[in-house]
Protein backbone atom coordinates (compact mmCIF):
# COMPACT_ATOMS: atom_id res chain seq x y z
CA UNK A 1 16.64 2.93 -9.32
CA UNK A 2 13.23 1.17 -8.93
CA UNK A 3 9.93 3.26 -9.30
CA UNK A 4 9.95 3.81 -5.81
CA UNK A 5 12.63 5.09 -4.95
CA UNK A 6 12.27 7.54 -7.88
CA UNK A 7 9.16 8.26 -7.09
CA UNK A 8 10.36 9.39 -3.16
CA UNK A 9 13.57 11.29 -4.55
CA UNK A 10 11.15 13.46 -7.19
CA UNK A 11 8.62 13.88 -4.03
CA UNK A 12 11.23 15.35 -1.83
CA UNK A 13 12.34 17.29 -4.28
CA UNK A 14 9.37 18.83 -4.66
CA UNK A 15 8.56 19.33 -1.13
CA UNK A 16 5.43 16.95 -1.15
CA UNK A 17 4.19 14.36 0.77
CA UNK A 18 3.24 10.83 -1.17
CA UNK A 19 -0.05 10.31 -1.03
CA UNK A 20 -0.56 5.81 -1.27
CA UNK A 21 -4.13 5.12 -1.47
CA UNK A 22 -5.14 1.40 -0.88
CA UNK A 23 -8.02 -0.58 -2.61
CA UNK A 24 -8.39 -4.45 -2.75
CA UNK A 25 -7.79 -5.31 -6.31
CA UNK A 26 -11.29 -6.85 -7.77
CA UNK A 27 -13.92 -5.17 -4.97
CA UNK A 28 -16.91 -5.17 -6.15
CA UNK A 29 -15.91 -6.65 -9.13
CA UNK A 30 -12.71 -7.26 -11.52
CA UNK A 31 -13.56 -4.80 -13.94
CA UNK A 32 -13.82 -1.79 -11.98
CA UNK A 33 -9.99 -2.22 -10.41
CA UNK A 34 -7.89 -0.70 -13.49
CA UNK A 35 -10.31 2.42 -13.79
CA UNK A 36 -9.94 3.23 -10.37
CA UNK A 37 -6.62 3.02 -9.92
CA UNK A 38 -6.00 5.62 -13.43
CA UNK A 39 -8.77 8.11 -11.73
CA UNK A 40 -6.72 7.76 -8.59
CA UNK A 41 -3.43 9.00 -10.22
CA UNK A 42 -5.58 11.51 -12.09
CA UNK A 43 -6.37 12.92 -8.83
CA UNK A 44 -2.94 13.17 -7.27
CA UNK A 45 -2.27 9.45 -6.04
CA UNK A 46 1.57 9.25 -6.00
CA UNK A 47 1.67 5.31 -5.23
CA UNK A 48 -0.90 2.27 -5.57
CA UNK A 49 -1.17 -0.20 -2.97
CA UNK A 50 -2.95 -2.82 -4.54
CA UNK A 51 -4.19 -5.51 -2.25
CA UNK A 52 -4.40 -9.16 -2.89
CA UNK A 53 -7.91 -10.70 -1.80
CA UNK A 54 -7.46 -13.50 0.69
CA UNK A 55 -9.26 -15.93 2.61
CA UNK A 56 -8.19 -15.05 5.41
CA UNK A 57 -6.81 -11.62 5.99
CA UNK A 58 -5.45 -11.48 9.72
CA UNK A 59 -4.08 -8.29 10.12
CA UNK A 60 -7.23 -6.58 8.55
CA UNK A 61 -10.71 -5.15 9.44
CA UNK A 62 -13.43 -6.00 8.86
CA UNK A 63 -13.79 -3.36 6.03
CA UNK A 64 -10.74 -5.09 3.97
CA UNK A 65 -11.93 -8.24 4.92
CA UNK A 66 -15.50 -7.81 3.51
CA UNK A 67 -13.73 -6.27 0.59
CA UNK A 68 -11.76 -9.30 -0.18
CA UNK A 69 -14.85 -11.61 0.11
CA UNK A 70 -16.34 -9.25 -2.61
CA UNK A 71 -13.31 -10.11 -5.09
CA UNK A 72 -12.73 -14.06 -4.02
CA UNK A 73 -16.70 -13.58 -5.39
CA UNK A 74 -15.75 -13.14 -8.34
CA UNK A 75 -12.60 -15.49 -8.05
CA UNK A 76 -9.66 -13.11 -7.84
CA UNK A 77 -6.54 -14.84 -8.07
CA UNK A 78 -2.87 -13.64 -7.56
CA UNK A 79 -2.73 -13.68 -11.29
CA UNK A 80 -5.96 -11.83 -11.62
CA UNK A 81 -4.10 -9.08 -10.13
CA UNK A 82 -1.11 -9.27 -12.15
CA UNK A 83 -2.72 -9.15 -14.80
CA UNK A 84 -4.71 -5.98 -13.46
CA UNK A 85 -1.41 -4.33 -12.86
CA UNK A 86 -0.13 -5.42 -16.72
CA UNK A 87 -3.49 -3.78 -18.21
CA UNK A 88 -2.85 -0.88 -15.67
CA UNK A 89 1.00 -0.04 -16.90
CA UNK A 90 -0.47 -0.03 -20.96
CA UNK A 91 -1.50 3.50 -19.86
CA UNK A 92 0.74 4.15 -17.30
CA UNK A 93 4.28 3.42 -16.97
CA UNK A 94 5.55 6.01 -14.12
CA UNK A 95 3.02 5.30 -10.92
CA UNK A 96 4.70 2.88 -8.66
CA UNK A 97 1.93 -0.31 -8.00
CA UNK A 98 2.61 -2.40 -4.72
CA UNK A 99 1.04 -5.14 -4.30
CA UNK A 100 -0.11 -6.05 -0.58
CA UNK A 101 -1.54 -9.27 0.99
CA UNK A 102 -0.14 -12.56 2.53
CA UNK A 103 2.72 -15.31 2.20
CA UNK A 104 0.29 -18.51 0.90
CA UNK A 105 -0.84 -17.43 -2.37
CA UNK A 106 3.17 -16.67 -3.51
CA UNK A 107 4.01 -19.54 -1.53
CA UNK A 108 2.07 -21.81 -4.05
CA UNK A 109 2.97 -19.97 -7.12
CA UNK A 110 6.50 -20.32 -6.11
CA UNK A 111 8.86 -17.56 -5.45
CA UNK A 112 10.92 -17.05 -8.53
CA UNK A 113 8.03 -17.83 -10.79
CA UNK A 114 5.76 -15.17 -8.57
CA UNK A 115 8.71 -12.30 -8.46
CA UNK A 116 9.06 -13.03 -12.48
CA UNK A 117 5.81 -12.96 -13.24
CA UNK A 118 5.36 -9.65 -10.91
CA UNK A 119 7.87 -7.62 -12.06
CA UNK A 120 7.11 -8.61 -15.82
CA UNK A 121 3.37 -6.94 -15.01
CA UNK A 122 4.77 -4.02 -14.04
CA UNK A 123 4.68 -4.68 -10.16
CA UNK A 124 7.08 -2.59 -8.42
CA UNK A 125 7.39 -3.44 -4.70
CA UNK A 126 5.74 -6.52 -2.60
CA UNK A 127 3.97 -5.88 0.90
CA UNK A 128 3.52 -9.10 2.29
CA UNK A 129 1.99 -8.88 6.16
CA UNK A 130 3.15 -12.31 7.34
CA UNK A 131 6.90 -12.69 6.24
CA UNK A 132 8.76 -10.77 9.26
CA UNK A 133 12.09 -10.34 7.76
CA UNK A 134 13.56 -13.34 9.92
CA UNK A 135 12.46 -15.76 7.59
CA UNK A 136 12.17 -13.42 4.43
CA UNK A 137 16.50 -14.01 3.94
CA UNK A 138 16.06 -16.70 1.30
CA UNK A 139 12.50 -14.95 -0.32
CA UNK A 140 14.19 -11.38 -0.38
CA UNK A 141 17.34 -11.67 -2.96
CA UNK A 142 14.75 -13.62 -5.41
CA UNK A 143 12.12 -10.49 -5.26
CA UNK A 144 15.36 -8.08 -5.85
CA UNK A 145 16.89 -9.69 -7.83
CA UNK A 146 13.68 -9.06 -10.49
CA UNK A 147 13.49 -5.59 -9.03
CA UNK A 148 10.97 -5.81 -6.25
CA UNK A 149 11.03 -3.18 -3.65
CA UNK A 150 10.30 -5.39 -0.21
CA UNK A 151 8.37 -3.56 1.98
CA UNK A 152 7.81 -4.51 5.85
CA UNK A 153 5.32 -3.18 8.38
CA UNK A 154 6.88 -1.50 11.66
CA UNK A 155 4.37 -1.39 14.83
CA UNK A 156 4.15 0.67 17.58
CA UNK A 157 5.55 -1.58 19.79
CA UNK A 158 8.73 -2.72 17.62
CA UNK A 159 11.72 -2.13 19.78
CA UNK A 160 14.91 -0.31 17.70
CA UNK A 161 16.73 -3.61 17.27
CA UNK A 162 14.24 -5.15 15.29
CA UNK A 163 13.31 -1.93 12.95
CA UNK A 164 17.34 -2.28 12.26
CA UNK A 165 16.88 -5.83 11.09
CA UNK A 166 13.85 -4.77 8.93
CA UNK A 167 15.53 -1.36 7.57
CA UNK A 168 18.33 -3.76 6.41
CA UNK A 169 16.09 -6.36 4.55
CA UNK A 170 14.04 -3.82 3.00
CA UNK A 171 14.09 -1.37 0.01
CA UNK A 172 11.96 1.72 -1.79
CA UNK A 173 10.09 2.23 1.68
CA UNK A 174 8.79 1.35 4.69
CA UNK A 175 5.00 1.42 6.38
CA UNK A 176 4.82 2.39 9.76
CA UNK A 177 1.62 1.16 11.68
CA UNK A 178 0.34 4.27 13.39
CA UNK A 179 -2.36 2.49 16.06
CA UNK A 180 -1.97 -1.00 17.73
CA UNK A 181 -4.66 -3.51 16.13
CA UNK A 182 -6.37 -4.82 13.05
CA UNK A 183 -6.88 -2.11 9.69
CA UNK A 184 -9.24 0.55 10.52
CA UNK A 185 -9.98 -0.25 14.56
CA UNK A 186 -8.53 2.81 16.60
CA UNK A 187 -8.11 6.69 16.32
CA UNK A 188 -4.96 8.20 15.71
CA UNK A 189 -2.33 9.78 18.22
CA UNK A 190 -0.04 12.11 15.83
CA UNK A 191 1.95 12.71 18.58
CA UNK A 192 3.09 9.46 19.58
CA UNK A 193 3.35 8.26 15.71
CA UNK A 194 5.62 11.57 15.48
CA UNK A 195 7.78 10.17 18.08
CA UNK A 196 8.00 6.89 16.65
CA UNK A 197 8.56 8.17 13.41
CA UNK A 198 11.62 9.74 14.78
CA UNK A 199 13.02 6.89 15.76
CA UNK A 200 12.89 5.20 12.66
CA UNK A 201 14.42 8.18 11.11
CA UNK A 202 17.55 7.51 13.29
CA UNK A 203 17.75 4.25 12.19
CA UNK A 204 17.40 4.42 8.62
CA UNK A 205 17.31 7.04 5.65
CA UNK A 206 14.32 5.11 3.76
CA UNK A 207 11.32 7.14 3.48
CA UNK A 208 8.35 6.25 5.91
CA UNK A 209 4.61 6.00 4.83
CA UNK A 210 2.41 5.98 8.11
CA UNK A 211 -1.03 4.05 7.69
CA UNK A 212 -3.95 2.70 9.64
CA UNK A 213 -6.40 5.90 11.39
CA UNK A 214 -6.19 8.22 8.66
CA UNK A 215 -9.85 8.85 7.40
CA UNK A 216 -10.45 11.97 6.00
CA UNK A 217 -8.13 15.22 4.92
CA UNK A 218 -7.95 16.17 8.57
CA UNK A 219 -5.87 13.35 9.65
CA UNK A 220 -3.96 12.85 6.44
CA UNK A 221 -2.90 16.48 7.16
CA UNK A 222 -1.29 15.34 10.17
CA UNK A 223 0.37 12.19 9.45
CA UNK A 224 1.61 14.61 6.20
CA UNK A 225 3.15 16.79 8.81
CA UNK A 226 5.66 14.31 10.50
CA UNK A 227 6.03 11.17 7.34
CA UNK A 228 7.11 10.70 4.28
CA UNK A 229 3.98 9.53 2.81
CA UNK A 230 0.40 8.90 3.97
CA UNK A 231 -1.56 5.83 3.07
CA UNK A 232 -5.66 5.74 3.16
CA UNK A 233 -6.97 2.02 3.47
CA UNK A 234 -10.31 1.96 5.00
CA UNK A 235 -11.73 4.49 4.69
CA UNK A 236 -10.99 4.60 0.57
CA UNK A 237 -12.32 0.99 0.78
CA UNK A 238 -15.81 2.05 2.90
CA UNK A 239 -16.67 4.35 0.10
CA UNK A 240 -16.22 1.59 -2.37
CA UNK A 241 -18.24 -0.66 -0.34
CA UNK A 242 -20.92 1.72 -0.01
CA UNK A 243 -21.13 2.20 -3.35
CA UNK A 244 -20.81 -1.01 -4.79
CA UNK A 245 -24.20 -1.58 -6.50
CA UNK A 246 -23.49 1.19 -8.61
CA UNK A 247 -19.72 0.19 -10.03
CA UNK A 248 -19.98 3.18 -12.61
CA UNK A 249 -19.24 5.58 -10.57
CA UNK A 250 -16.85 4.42 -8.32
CA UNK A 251 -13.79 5.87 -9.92
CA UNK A 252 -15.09 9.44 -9.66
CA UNK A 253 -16.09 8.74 -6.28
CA UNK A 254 -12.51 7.67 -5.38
CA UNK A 255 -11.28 9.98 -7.31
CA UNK A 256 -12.75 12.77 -5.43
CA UNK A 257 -11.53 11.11 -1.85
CA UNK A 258 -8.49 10.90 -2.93
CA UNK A 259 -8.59 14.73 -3.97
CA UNK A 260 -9.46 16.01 -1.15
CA UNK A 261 -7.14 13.81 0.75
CA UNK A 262 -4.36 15.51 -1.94
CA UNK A 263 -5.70 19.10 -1.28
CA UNK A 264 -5.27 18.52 2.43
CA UNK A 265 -1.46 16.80 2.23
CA UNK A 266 -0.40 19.45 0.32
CA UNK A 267 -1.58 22.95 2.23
CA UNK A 268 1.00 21.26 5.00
């Protein structure tokens, strides 16, 4: 049973929602990454979505884009980040890490060698935003086959054929989009994500996170209501951004988002 999974079972058992906060591995700066992520667990973070800076981030914001410019700054790598995550897991061997960003950067470290080298760090599951799971068939036995949870995004307008073909190809969990559009553009609709969410739920038994709109411990409450697990992107990344010239104290001040957004989830 990979982290994940574990992680999910212990959750439900418990009655709670997972909380998955997102930062971009390196913003402002590589040093600050591995501090945040321990004051993040510290304050009731249940999974790390760790994302990988890229040129050019298509499916995200401007928030996550300007976050990734910050790290390729300070020339981030895929390894950089792997070798965050190995630092990270000295101290901390239980929080699940998944790493999310795009198909080039494994693409030129080579599968196998990528998934090895992953998994040896202490990465537990892989998010990658532009490998639908049509042509992930020869990509996903290698990341499994070193224990990587695949993860794929479901939209709101994925029809139920296609959320069977992803539900098949992927394991620990998967991230429902909860508004149409790039990372941190529209306002959420609980209501319709609750009816989506349904449907997934009748397709497969994997747990659902539900990302994208959720800002503040007001809408995590919601999405806490009707999923599995809540993930906080941009608005975790903003207050990094804002911050930035004073690196010292961003861990406390994620810390304390991420508390509140815990406090919230868990009067539900």
């Amino acid at each position: 049973m990979s982290r994940i999974q574990k992680r999910f079972e212990n959750l439900k058992s418990a009655g709670k929602t997972a909380l998955i906060p997102f930062i971009t591995a390196g913003d402002p700066n590589p040093e600050v990454t591995v501090p945040v992520m321990h004051a993040m667990v510290e304050a009731g973070a249940d999974i790390i979505e760790l994302g990988v800076p890229f040129s050019d981030p298509m499916a995200d914001g401007p928030t996550i884009q300007k976050a990734s410019e910050r790290a390729l700054e300070h020339h981030v790598s895929l390894s950089s980040v792997m070798e965050m995550v190995k630092t990270f897991r000295e101290t901390d061997s239980e929080t699940p890490v998944v790493l999310m960003g795009y198909l080039n950067p494994i693409e030129v470290m080579g599968y196998e060698n990528f998934a090895e080298r992953a998994s040896s760090a202490g990465v537990d599951g892989i998010l990658t935003v532009d490998l639908p799971p049509e042509e992930a068939v020869d990509v996903i036995p290698v990341f499994k086959k070193h224990n990587l949870d695949p993860t794929f995004l479901i939209s709101p307008t994925t029809d139920k054929q296609r959320i069977e073909k992803i539900a098949a190809q992927a394991s620990g969990w998967l991230y429902y989009v909860s508004v149409k559009g790039i990372t941190g553009s529209a306002e959420l609709d609980t209501v319709e994500v609750a009816k989506r969410v349904d449907t997934i739920r009748g397709i497969t038994s994997l747990p659902i996170g539900v990302g994208f709109g959720i800002k503040d411990g007001d809408s995590a409450a919601r999405v806490a209501k009707i999923a599995d697990a809540v993930v906080v992107g941009s608005a975790l990344v903003n207050r990094i951004a804002d911050n930035r010239l004073s690196p010292e104290k961003l861990p406390q001040i994620a810390a304390d988002f991420v508390a509140e957004l815990r406090q919230a989830i868990d009067q539900v």
